[in-house]
Each structure stands twice: as C-alpha cells, then as structure tokens.
Protein backbone atom coordinates (compact mmCIF):
# COMPACT_ATOMS: atom_id res chain seq x y z
CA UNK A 1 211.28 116.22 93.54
CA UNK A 2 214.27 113.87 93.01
CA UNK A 3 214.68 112.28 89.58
CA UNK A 4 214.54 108.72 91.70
CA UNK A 5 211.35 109.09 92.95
CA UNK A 6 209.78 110.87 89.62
CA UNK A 7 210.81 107.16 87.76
CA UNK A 8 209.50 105.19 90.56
CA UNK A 9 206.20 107.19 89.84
CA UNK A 10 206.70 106.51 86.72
CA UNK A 11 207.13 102.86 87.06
CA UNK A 12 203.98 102.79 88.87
CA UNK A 13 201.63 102.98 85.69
CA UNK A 14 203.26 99.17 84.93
CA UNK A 15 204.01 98.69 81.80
CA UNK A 16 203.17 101.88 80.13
CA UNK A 17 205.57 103.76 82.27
CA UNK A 18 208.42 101.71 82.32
CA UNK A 19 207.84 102.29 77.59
CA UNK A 20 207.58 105.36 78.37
CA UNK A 21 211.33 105.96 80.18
CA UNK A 22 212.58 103.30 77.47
CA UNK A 23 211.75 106.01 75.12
CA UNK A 24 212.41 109.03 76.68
CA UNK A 25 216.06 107.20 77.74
CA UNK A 26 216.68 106.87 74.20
CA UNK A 27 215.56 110.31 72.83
CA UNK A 28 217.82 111.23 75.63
CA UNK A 29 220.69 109.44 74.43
CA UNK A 30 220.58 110.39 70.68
CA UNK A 31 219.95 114.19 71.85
CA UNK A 32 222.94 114.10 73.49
CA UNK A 33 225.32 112.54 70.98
CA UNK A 34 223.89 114.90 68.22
CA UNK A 35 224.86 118.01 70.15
CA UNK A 36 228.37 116.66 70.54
CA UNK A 37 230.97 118.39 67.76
CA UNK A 38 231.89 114.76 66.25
CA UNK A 39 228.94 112.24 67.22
CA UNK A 40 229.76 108.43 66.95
CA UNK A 41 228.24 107.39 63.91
CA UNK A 42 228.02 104.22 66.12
CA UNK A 43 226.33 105.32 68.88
CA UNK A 44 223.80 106.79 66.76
CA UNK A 45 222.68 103.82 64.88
CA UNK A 46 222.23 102.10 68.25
CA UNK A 47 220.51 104.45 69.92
CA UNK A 48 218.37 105.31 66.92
CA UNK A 49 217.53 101.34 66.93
CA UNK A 50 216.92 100.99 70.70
CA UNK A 51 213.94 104.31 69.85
CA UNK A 52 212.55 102.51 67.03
CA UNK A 53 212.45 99.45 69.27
CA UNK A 54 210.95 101.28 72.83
CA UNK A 55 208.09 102.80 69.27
CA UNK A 56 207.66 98.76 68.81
CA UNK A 57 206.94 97.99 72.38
CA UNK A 58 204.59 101.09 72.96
CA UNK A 59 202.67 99.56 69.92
CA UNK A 60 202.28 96.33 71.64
CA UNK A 61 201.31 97.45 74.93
CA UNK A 62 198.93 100.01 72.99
CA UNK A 63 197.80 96.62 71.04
CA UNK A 64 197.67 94.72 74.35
CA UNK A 65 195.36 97.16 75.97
CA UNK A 66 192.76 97.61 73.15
CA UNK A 67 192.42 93.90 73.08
CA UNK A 68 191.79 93.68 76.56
CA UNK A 69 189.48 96.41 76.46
CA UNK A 70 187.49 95.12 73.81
CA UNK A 71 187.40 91.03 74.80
CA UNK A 72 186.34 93.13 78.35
CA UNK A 73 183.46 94.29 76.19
CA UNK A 74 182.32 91.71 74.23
CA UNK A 75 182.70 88.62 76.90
CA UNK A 76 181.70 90.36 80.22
CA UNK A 77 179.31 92.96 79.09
CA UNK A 78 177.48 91.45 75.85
CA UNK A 79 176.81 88.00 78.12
CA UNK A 80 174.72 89.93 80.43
CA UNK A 81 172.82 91.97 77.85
CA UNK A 82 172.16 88.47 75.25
CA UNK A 83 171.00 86.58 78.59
CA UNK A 84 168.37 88.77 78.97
CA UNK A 85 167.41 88.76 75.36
CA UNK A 86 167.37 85.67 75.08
CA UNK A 87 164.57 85.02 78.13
CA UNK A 88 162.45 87.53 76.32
CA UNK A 89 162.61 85.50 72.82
CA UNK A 90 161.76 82.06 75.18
CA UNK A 91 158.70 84.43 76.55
CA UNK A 92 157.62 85.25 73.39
CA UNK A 93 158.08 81.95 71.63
CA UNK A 94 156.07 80.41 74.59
CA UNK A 95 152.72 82.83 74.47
CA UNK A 96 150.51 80.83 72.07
CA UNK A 97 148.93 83.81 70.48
CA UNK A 98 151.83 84.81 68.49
CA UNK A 99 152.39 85.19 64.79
CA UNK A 100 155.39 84.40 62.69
CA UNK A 101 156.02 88.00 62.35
CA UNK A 102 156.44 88.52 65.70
CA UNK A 103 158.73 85.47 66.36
CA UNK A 104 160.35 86.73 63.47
CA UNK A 105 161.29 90.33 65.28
CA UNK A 106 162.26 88.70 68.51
CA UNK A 107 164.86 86.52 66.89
CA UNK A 108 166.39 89.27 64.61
CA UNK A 109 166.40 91.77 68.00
CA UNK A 110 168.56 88.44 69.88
CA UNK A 111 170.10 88.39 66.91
CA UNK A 112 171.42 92.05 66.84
CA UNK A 113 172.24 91.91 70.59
CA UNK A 114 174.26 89.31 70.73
CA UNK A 115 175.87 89.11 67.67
CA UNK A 116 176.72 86.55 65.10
CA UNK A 117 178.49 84.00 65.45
CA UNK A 118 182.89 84.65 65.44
CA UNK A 119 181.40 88.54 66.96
CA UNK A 120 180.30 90.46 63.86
CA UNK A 121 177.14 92.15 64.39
CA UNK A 122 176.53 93.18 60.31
C-alpha cells in the first residue's frame, strides 16, 4: 500500500485523521532529530511545540465530539421521551377520580424524564 493512499485513508475520518497525522508528523520529526549525533536544540523546541499543539487540537476535537454527542442526546432523544410523558400527566390530570397523590407521582415521573430546567436531572 503506498504511503499516499494510507494518508488519504487517513484523511477520510475528517478531522480526527487529519490530528492524528499532525501528531504522528511531529513524533516523527522529534524522533528523528533525537537520533541524530548533535540534534538542533532549535528544531527540538519547535517540534516539541508543534506535538504539544497537534495534543491541544486532539483535545478539542475530542471536546467537540462529546458535546455533540451529548446535545444529540439530550435535544433529539429526551424531546421524544418528555412528549410522551407529558400526554400521560394531561391524561391523568384530566380523569376526575384522581387524588393529589397521584397527580403528585405523575408530575415528579415528568419531572424525572425530562429534566429540570438548564438539564440537571438531581
């Protein structure tokens, strides 16, 4: 397999892949400089900094994705589910025959399902 169409693979994942040969590059470029007899002192801060940045970027694309995974979650999925909850509270609060306990439980259960209000569900 050439090495051409291994980074276009690669590149393929989006922006993942592409962090992922910024970091390799630069593990790549201070392995190579620290095998050399005399390194560049230079070269290695640069390099070194160019890592830590690539370890900066792979944190915000590892941020990016866990956000959009959860705000998936909560504002697609929980809808759905706190829709239907909440038809089953007007049910209940509609029958005439029940008691304060009851109404009671069916507000705490719409309550748990979904959620506070700003998304905590203590």
């Amino acid at each position: 397999m050439k090495i051409t169409s291994l980074v276009v693979d690669i590149l393929k994942l989006g922006l993942t892949g592409l962090v992922f040969l910024l970091m390799y590059m630069g593990y790549r470029l201070l392995h190579q400089e620290q095998l050399k007899e005399k390194p560049d002192q230079e070269l290695l801060k640069k390099a070194s900094l160019f890592v830590w940045q690539s370890i900066a970027v792979a944190c915000l694309v590892a941020a990016t994705e866990l956000a959009g995974q959860i705000s998936n979650r909560y504002f697609i999925e929980k809808p759905e589910a706190c829709m239907k909850e909440i038809s089953a509270l007007n049910l209940v609060s509609q029958h005439p025959s029940q008691s304060i306990d009851t109404l009671r439980s069916a507000i705490r259960n719409t309550w748990l399902v979904c959620g506070k209000p700003g998304g905590s569900n203590d």
